[in-house]
C-alpha atoms as a PDB file:
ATOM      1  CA  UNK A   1     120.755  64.016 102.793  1.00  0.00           C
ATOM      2  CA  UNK A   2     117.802  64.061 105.358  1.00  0.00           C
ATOM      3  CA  UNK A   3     115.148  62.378 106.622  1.00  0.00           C
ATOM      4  CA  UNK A   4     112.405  63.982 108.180  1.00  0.00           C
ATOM      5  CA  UNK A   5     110.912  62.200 110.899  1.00  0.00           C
ATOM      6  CA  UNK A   6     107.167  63.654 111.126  1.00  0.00           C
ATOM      7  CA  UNK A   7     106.447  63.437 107.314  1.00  0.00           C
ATOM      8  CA  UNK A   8     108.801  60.923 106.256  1.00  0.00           C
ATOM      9  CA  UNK A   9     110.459  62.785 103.156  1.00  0.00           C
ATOM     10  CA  UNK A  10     114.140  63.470 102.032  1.00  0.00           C
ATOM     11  CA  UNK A  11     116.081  66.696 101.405  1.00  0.00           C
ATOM     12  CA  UNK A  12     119.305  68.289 101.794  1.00  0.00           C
ATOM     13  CA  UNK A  13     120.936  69.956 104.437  1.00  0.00           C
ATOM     14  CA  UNK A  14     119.988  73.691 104.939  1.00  0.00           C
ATOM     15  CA  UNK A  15     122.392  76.236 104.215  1.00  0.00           C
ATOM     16  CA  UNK A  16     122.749  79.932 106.033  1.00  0.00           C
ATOM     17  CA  UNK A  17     120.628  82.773 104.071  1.00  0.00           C
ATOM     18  CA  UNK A  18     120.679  86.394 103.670  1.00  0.00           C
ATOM     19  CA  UNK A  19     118.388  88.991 102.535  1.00  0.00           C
ATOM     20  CA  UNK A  20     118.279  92.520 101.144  1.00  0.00           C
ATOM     21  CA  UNK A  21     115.122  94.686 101.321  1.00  0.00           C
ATOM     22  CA  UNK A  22     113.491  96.971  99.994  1.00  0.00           C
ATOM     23  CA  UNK A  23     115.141  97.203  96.771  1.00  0.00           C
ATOM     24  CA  UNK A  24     112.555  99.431  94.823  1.00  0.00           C
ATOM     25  CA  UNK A  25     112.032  99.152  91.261  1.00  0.00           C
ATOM     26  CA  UNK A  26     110.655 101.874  89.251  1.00  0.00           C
ATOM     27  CA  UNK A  27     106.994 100.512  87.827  1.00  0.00           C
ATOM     28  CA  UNK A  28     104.273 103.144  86.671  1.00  0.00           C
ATOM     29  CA  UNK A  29     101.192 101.528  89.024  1.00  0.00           C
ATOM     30  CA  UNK A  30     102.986 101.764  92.050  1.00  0.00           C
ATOM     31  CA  UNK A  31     103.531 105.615  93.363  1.00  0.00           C
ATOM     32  CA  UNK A  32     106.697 104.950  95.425  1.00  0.00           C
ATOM     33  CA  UNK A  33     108.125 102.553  93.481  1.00  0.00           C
ATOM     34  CA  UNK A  34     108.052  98.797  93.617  1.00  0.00           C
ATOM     35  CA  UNK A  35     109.827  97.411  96.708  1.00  0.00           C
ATOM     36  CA  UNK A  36     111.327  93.436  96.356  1.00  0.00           C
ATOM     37  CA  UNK A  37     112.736  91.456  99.032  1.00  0.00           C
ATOM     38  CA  UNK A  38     115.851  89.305  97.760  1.00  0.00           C
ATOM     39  CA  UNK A  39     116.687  86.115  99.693  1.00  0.00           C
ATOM     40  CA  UNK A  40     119.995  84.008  98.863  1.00  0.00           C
ATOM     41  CA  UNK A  41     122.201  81.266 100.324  1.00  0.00           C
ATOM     42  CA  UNK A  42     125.473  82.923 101.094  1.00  0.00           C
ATOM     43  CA  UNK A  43     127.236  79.805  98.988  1.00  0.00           C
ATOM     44  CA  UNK A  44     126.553  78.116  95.610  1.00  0.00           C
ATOM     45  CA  UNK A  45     126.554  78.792  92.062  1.00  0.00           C
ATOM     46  CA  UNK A  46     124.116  78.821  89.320  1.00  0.00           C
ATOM     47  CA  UNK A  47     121.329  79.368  91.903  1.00  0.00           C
ATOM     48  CA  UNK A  48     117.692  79.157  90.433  1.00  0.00           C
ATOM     49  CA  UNK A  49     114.911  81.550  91.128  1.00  0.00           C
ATOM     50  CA  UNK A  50     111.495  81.123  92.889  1.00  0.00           C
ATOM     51  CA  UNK A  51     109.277  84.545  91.714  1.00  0.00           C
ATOM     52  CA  UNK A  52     107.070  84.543  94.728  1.00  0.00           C
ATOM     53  CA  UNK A  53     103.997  86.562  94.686  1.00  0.00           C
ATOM     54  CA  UNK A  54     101.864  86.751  97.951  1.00  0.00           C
ATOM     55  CA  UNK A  55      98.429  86.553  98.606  1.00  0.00           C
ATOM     56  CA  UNK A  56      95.458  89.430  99.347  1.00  0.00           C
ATOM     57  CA  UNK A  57      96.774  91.918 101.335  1.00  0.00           C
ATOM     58  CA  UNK A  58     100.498  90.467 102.354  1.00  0.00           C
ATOM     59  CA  UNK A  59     103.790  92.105 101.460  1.00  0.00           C
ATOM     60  CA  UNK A  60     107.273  91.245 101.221  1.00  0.00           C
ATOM     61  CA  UNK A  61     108.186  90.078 104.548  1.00  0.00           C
ATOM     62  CA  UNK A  62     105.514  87.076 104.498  1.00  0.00           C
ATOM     63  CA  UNK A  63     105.671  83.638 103.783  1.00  0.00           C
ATOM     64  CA  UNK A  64     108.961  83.039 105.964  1.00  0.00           C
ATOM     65  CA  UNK A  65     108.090  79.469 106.158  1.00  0.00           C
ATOM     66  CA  UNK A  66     108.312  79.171 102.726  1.00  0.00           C
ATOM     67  CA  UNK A  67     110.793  81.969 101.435  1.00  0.00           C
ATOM     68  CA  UNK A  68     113.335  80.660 104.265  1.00  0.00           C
ATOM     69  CA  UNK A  69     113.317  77.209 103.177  1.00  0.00           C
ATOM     70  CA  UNK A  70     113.676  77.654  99.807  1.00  0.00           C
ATOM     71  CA  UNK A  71     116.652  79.884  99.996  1.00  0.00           C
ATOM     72  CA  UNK A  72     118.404  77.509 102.674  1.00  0.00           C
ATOM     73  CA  UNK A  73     118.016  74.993 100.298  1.00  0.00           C
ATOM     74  CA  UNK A  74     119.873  76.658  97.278  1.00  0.00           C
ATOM     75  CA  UNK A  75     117.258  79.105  95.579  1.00  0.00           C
ATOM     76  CA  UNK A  76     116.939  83.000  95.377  1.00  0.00           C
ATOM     77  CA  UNK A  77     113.485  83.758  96.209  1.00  0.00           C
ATOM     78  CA  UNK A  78     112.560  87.479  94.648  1.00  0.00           C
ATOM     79  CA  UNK A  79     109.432  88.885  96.841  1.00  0.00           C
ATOM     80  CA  UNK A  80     107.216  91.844  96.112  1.00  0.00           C
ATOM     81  CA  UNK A  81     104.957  94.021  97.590  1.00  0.00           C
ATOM     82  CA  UNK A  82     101.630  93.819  95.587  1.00  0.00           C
ATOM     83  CA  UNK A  83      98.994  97.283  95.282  1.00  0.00           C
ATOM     84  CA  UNK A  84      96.935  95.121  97.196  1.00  0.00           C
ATOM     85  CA  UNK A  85      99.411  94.917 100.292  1.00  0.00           C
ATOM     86  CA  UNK A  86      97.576  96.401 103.425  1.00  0.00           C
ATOM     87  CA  UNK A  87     101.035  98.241 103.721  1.00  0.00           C
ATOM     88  CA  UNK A  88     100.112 100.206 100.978  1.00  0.00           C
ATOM     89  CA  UNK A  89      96.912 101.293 101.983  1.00  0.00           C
ATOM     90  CA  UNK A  90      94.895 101.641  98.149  1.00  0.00           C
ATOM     91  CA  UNK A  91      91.849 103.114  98.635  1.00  0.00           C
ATOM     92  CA  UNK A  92      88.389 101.953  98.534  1.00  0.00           C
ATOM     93  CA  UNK A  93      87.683 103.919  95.303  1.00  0.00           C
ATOM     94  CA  UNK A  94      90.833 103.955  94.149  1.00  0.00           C
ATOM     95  CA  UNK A  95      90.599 103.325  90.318  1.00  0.00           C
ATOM     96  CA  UNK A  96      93.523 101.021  90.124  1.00  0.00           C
ATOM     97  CA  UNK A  97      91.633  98.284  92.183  1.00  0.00           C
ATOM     98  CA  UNK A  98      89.621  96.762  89.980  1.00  0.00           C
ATOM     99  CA  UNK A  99      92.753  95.730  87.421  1.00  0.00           C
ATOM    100  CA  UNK A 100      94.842  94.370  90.717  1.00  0.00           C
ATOM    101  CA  UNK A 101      94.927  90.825  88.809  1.00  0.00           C
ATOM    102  CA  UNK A 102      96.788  92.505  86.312  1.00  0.00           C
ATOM    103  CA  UNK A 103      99.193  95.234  88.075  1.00  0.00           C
ATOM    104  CA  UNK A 104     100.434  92.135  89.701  1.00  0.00           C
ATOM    105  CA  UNK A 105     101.599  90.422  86.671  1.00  0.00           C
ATOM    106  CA  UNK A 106     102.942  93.636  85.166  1.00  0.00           C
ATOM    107  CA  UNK A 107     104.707  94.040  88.748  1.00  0.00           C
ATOM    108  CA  UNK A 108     106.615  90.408  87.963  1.00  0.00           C
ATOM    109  CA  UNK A 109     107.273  91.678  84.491  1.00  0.00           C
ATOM    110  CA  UNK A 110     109.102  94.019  86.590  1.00  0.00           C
ATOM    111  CA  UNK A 111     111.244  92.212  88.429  1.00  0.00           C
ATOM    112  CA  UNK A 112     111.648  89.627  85.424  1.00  0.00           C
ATOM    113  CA  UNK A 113     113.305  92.822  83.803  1.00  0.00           C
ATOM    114  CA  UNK A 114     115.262  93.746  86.487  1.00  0.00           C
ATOM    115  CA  UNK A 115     117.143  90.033  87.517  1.00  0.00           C
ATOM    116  CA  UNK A 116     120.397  92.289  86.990  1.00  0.00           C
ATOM    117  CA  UNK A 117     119.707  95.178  89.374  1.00  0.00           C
ATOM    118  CA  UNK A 118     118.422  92.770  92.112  1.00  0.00           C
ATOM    119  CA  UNK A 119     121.093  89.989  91.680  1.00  0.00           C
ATOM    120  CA  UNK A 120     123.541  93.245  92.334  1.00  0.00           C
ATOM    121  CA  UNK A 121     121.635  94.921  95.081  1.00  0.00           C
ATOM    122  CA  UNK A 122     122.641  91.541  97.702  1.00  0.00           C
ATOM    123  CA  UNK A 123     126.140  91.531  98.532  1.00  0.00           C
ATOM    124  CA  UNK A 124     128.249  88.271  97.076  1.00  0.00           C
ATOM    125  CA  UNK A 125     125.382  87.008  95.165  1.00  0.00           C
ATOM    126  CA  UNK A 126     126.335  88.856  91.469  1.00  0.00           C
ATOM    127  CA  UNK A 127     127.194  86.095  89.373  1.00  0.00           C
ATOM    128  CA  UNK A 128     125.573  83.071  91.298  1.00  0.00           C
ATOM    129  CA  UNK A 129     122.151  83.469  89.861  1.00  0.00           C
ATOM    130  CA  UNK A 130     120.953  81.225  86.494  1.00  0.00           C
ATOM    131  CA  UNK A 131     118.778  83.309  85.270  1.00  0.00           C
ATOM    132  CA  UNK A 132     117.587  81.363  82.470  1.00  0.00           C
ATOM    133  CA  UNK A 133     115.783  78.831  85.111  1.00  0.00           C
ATOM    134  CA  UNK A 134     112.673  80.646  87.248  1.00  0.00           C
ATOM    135  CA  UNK A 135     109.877  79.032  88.722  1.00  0.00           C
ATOM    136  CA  UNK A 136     106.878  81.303  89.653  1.00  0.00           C
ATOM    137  CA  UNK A 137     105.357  80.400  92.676  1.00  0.00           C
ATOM    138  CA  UNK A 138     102.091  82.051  94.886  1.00  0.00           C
ATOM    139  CA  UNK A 139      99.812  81.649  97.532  1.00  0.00           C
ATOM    140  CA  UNK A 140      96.229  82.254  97.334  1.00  0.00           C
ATOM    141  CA  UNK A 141      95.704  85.462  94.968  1.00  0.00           C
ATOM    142  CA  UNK A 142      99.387  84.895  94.743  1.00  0.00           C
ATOM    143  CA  UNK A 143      99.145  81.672  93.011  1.00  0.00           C
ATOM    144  CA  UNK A 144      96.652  82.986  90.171  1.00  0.00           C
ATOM    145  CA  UNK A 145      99.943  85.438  89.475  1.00  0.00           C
ATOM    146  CA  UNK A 146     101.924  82.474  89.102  1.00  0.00           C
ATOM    147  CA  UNK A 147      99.431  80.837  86.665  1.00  0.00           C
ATOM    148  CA  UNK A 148      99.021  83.768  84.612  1.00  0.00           C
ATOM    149  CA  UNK A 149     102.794  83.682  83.724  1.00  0.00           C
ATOM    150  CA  UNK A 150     102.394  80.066  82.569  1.00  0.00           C
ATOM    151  CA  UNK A 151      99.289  80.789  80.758  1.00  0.00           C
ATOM    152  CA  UNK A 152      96.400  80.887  82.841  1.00  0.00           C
ATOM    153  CA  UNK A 153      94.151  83.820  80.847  1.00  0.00           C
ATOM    154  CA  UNK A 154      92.028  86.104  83.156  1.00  0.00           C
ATOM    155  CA  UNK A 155      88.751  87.576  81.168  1.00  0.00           C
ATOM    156  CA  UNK A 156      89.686  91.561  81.827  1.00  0.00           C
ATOM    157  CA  UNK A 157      85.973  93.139  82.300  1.00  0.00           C
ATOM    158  CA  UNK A 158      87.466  96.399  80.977  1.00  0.00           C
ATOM    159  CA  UNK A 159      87.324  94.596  77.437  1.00  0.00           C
ATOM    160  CA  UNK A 160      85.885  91.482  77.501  1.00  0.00           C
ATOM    161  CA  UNK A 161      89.115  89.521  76.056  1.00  0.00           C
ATOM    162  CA  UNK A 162      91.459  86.819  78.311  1.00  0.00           C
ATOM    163  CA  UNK A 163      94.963  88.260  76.546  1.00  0.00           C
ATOM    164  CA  UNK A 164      97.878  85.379  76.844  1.00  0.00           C
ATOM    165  CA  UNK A 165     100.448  87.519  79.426  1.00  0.00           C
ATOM    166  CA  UNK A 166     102.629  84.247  80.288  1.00  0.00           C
ATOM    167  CA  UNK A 167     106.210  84.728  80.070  1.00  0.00           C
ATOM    168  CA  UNK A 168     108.743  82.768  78.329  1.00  0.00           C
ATOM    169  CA  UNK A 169     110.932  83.505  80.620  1.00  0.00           C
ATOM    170  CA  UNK A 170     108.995  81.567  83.393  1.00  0.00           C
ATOM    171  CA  UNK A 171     109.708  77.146  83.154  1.00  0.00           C
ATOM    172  CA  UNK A 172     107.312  76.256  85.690  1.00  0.00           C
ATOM    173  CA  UNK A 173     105.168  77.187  88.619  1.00  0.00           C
ATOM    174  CA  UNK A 174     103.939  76.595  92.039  1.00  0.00           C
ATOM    175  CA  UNK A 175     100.480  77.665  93.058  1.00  0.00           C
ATOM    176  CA  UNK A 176      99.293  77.218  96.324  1.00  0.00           C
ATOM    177  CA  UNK A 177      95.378  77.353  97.720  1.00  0.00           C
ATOM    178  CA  UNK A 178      94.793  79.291  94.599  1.00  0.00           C
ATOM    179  CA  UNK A 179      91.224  80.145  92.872  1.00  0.00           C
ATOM    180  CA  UNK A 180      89.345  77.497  90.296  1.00  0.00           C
ATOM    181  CA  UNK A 181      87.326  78.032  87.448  1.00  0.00           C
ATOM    182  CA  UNK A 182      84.686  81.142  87.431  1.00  0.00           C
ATOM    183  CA  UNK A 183      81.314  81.150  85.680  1.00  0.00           C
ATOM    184  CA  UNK A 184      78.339  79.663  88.038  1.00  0.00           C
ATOM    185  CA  UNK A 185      80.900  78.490  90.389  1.00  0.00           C
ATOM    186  CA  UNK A 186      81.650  81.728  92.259  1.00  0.00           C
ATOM    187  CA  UNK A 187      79.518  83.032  95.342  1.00  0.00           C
ATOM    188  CA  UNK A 188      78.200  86.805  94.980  1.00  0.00           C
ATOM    189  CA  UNK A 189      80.521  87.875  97.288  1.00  0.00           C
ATOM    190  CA  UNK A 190      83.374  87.134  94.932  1.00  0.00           C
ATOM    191  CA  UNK A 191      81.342  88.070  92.144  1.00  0.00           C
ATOM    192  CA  UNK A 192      80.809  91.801  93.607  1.00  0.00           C
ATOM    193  CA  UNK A 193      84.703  91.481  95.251  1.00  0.00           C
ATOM    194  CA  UNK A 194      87.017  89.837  93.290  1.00  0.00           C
ATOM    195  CA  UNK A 195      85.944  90.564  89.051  1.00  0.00           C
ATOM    196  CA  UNK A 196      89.333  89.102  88.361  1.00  0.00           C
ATOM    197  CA  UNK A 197      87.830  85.670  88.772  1.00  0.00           C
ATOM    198  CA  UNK A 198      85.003  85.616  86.821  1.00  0.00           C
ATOM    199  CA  UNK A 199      86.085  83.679  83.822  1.00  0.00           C
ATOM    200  CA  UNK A 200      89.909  81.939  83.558  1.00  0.00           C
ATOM    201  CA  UNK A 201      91.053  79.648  81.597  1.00  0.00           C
ATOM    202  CA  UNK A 202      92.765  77.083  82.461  1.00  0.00           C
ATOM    203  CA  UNK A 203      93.553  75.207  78.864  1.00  0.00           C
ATOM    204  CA  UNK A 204      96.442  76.910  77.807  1.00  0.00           C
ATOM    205  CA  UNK A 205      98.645  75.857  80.759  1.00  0.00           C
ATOM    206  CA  UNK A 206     101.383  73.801  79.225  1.00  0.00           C
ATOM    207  CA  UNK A 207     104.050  74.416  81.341  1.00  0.00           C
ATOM    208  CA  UNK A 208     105.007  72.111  84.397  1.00  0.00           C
ATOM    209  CA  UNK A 209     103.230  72.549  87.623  1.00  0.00           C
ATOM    210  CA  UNK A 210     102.810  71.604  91.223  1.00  0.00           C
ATOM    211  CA  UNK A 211      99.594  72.801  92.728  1.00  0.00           C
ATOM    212  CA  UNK A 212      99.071  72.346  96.747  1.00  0.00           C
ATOM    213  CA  UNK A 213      95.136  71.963  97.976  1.00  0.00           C
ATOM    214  CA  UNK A 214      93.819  71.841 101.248  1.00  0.00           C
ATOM    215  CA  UNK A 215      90.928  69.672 101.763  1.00  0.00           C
ATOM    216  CA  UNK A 216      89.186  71.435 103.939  1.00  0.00           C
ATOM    217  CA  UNK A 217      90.268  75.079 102.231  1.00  0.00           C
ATOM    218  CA  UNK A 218      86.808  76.535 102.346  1.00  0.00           C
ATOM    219  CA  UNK A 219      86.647  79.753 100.847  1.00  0.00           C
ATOM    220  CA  UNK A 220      83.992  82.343 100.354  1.00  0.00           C
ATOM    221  CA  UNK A 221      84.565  82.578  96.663  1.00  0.00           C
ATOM    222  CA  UNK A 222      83.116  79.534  95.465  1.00  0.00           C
ATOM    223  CA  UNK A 223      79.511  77.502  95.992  1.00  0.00           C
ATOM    224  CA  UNK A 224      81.947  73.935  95.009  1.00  0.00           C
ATOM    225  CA  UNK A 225      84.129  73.691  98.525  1.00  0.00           C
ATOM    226  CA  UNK A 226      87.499  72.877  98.825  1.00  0.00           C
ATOM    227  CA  UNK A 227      87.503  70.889  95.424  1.00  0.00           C
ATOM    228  CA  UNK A 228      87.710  74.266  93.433  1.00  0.00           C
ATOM    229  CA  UNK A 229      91.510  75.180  94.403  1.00  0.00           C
ATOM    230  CA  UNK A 230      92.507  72.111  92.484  1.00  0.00           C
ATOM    231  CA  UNK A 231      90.835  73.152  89.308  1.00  0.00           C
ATOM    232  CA  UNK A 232      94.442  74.448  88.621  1.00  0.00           C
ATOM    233  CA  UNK A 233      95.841  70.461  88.504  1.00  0.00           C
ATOM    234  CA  UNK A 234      92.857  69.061  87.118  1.00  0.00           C
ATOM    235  CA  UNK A 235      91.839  71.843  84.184  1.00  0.00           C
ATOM    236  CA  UNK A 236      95.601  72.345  83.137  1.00  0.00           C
ATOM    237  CA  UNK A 237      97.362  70.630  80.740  1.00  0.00           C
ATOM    238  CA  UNK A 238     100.997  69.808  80.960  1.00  0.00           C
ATOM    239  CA  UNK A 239     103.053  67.656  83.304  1.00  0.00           C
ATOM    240  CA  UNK A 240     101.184  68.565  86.538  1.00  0.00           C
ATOM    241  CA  UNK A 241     101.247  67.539  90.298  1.00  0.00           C
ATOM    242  CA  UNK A 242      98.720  67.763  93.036  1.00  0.00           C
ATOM    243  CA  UNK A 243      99.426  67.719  96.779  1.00  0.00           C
ATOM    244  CA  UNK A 244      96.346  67.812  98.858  1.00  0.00           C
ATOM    245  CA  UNK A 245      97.092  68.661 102.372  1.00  0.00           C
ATOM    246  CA  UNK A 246      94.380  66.584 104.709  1.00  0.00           C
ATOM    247  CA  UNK A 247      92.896  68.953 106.802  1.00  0.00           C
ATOM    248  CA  UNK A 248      94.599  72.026 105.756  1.00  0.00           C
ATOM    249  CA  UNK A 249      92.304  75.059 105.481  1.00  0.00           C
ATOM    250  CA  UNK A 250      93.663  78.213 103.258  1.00  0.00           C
ATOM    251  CA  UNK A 251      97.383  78.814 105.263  1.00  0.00           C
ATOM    252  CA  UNK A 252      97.735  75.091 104.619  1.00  0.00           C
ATOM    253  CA  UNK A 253      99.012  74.874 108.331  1.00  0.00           C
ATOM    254  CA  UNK A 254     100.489  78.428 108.921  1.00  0.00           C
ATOM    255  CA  UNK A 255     102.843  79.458 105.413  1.00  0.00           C
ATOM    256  CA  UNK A 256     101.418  82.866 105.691  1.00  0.00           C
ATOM    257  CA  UNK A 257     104.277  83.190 108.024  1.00  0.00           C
ATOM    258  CA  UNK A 258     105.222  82.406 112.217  1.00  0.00           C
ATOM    259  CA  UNK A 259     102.379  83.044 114.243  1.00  0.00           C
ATOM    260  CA  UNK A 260      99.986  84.776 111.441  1.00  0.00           C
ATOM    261  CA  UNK A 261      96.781  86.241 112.588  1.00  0.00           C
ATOM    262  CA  UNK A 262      94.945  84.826 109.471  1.00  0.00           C
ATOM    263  CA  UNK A 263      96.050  80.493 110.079  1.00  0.00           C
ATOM    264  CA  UNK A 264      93.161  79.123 111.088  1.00  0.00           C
ATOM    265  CA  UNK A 265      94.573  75.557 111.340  1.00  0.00           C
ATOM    266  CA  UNK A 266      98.068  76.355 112.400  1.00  0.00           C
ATOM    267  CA  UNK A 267     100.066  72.955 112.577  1.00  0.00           C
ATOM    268  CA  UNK A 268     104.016  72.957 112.044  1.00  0.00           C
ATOM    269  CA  UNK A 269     103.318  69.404 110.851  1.00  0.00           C
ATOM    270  CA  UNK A 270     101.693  70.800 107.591  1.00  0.00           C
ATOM    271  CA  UNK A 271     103.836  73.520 106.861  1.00  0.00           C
ATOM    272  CA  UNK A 272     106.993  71.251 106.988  1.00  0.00           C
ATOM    273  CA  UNK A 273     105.166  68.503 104.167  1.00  0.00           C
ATOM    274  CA  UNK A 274     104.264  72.011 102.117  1.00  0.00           C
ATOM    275  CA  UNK A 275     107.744  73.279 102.978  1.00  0.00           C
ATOM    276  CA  UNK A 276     109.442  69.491 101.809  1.00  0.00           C
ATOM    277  CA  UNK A 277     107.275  68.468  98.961  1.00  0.00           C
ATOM    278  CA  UNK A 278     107.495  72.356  97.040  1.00  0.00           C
ATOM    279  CA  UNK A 279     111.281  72.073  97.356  1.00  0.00           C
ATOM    280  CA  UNK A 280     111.601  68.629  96.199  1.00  0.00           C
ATOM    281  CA  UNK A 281     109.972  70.209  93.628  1.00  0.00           C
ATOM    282  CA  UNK A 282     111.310  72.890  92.844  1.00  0.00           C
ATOM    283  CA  UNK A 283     115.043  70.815  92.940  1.00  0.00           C
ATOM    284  CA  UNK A 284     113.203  68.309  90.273  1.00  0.00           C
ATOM    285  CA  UNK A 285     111.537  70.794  88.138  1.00  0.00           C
ATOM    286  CA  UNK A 286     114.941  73.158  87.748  1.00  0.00           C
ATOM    287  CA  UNK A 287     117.193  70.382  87.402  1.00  0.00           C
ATOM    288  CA  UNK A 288     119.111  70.321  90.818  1.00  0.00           C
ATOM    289  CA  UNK A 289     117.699  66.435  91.565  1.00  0.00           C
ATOM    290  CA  UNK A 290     115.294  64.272  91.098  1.00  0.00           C
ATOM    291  CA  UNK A 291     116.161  61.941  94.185  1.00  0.00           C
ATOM    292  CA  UNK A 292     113.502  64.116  96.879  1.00  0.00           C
ATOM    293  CA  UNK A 293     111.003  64.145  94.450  1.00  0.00           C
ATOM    294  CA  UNK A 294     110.752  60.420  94.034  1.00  0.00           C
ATOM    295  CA  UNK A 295     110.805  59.858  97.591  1.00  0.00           C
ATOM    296  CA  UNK A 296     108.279  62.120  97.894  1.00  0.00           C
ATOM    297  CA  UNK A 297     106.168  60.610  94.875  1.00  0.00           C
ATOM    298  CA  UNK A 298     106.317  56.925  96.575  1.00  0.00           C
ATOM    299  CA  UNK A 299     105.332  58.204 100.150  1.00  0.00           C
ATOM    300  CA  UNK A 300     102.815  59.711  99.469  1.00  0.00           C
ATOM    301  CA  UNK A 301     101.211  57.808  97.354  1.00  0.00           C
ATOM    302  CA  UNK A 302      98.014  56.781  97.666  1.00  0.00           C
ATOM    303  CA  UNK A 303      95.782  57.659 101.248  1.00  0.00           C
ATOM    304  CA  UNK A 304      97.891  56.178 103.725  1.00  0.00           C
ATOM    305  CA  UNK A 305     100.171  58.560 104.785  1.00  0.00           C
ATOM    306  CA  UNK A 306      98.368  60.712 107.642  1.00  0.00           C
ATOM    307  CA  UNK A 307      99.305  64.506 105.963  1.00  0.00           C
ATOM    308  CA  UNK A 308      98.684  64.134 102.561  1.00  0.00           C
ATOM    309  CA  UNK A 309      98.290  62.830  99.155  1.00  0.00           C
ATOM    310  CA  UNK A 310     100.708  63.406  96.109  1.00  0.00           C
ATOM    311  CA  UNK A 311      99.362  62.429  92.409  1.00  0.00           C
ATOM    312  CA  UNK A 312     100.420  62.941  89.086  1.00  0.00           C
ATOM    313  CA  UNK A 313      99.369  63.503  85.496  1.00  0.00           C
ATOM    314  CA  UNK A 314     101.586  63.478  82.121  1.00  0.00           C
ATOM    315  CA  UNK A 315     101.312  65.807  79.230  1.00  0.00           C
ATOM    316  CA  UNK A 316      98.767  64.320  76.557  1.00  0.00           C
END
């Protein structure tokens, strides 16, 4: 076990990693295939799974910060490139834009379907993978993927219904500086920008969740401030968390990966309480341990400690 000095909180020694990439899945939306990133410790056994999906514009090689820690710490992180990736270059008029909400979820389905071909595709990892336990996990845009597989329902404007896409196959899920509730809340920019947002529902989220919330994440999608990325915790039902990271803007310190152009408020300091507190959760929520979690639960507590704030609520 270890004890991190600058936030306080517990976890377990790192382990070495490895990665495979691109493995490229065959999915109808995407014209060369999909391409996943796989990331593994080289030891351990009945590994879980963190589905990450990253935010507007990112790809597979992002969120090191994240994606590195997890999978020293006993998880196989599965990463995709999304239509939206700048990599991929969609066009302005491209027709598929306007349904990217939902070519991302269909893109998870993929991999979902496909835990077989990707568990074989990293050398020495067939066999080590449980795939009955997955968490899905996102950042930004990344994190309404995530809640969509747990049963957030997105309003498609093509026909005016909010169809239930979640996934059985998905326990839990980690969203990170993710988008609230629509309706009068949203600014015309993301009104004319991002149609995806205009009316979700957050009611039919049973399954457990941690949501992360900068306090001072203050986007240009919503007239409420930073109090609108924690409509995930506080709309949702189910066993939920809420970490609010004091003074973290949208990167919450810098998770968009080392040195990314678009942290605005890069500090290591916040990335390692994201970095500790999502894997204490993730160990909880899968069944690894509970021991991280509870430290993690009793520091932060309350206001005092100087990064951030961790509360709980309990299924009704």
């Amino acid at each position: 076990m270890t004890t991190y000095p600058a936030t306080g909180l517990t976890g377990p020694a790192p382990a070495p990693t490895v990665s495979v990439r691109p493995v490229v899945l065959p999915a109808p939306q995407h014209d060369e295939g999909l391409q996943v990133r796989v990331s593994a410790p080289v030891t351990g056994t009945e590994l879980p799974i963190v589905l990450f999906a990253h935010g507007f514009g990112s790809h597979l090689d992002g969120y090191a910060p994240l994606v590195d820690h997890w999978a020293s710490h006993g998880f196989v992180v599965l990463q995709a490139t999304h239509l939206d990736s700048r990599r991929l270059g969609l066009a302005a008029d491209d027709p598929r834009r306007p349904h990217l909400w939902h070519h991302r979820v269909q893109a998870m389905r993929t991999i979902l379907d496909a835990l077989d071909v990707l568990e074989s595709s990293l050398p020495g990892l067939a066999g080590r993978v449980d795939h009955s336990r997955v968490v899905a996990a996102g950042h930004s845009f990344g994190g309404q993927t995530a809640g969509i597989l747990v049963g957030l329902r997105v309003t498609d404007t093509r026909t005016g219904t909010a169809e239930d896409l979640s996934d059985p196959r998905v326990m839990a899920s980690v969203q990170l500086a993710t988008a609230g509730a629509g309706g009068d809340d949203l600014t015309p920019f993301a009104l004319e920008n991002a149609p995806w947002l205009r009316a979700q529902d957050f009611s039919h989220i049973t399954a457990p969740g941690l949501v992360v919330a900068g306090d001072k994440d203050e986007l240009p999608l919503s007239t409420r401030g930073p109090s609108w990325t924690t409509d995930p915790y506080t709309l949702a039902c189910g066993d939920k968390s809420l970490l609010t990271v004091f003074g973290g803007e949208h990167s919450l310190g810098g998770i968009a990966g080392y040195e990314a152009a678009e942290t605005t408020d890069e500090n290591p300091e916040r990335v390692a309480l994201v970095q500790q507190v999502t894997l204490a959760y993730l160990r909880h929520v899968t069944g690894v341990d509970d021991t991280d979690w509870e430290t993690a639960q009793a520091t932060l507590a309350g206001d005092a400690h100087p990064l951030g704030r961790l509360e709980s609520k309990q299924a009704q």
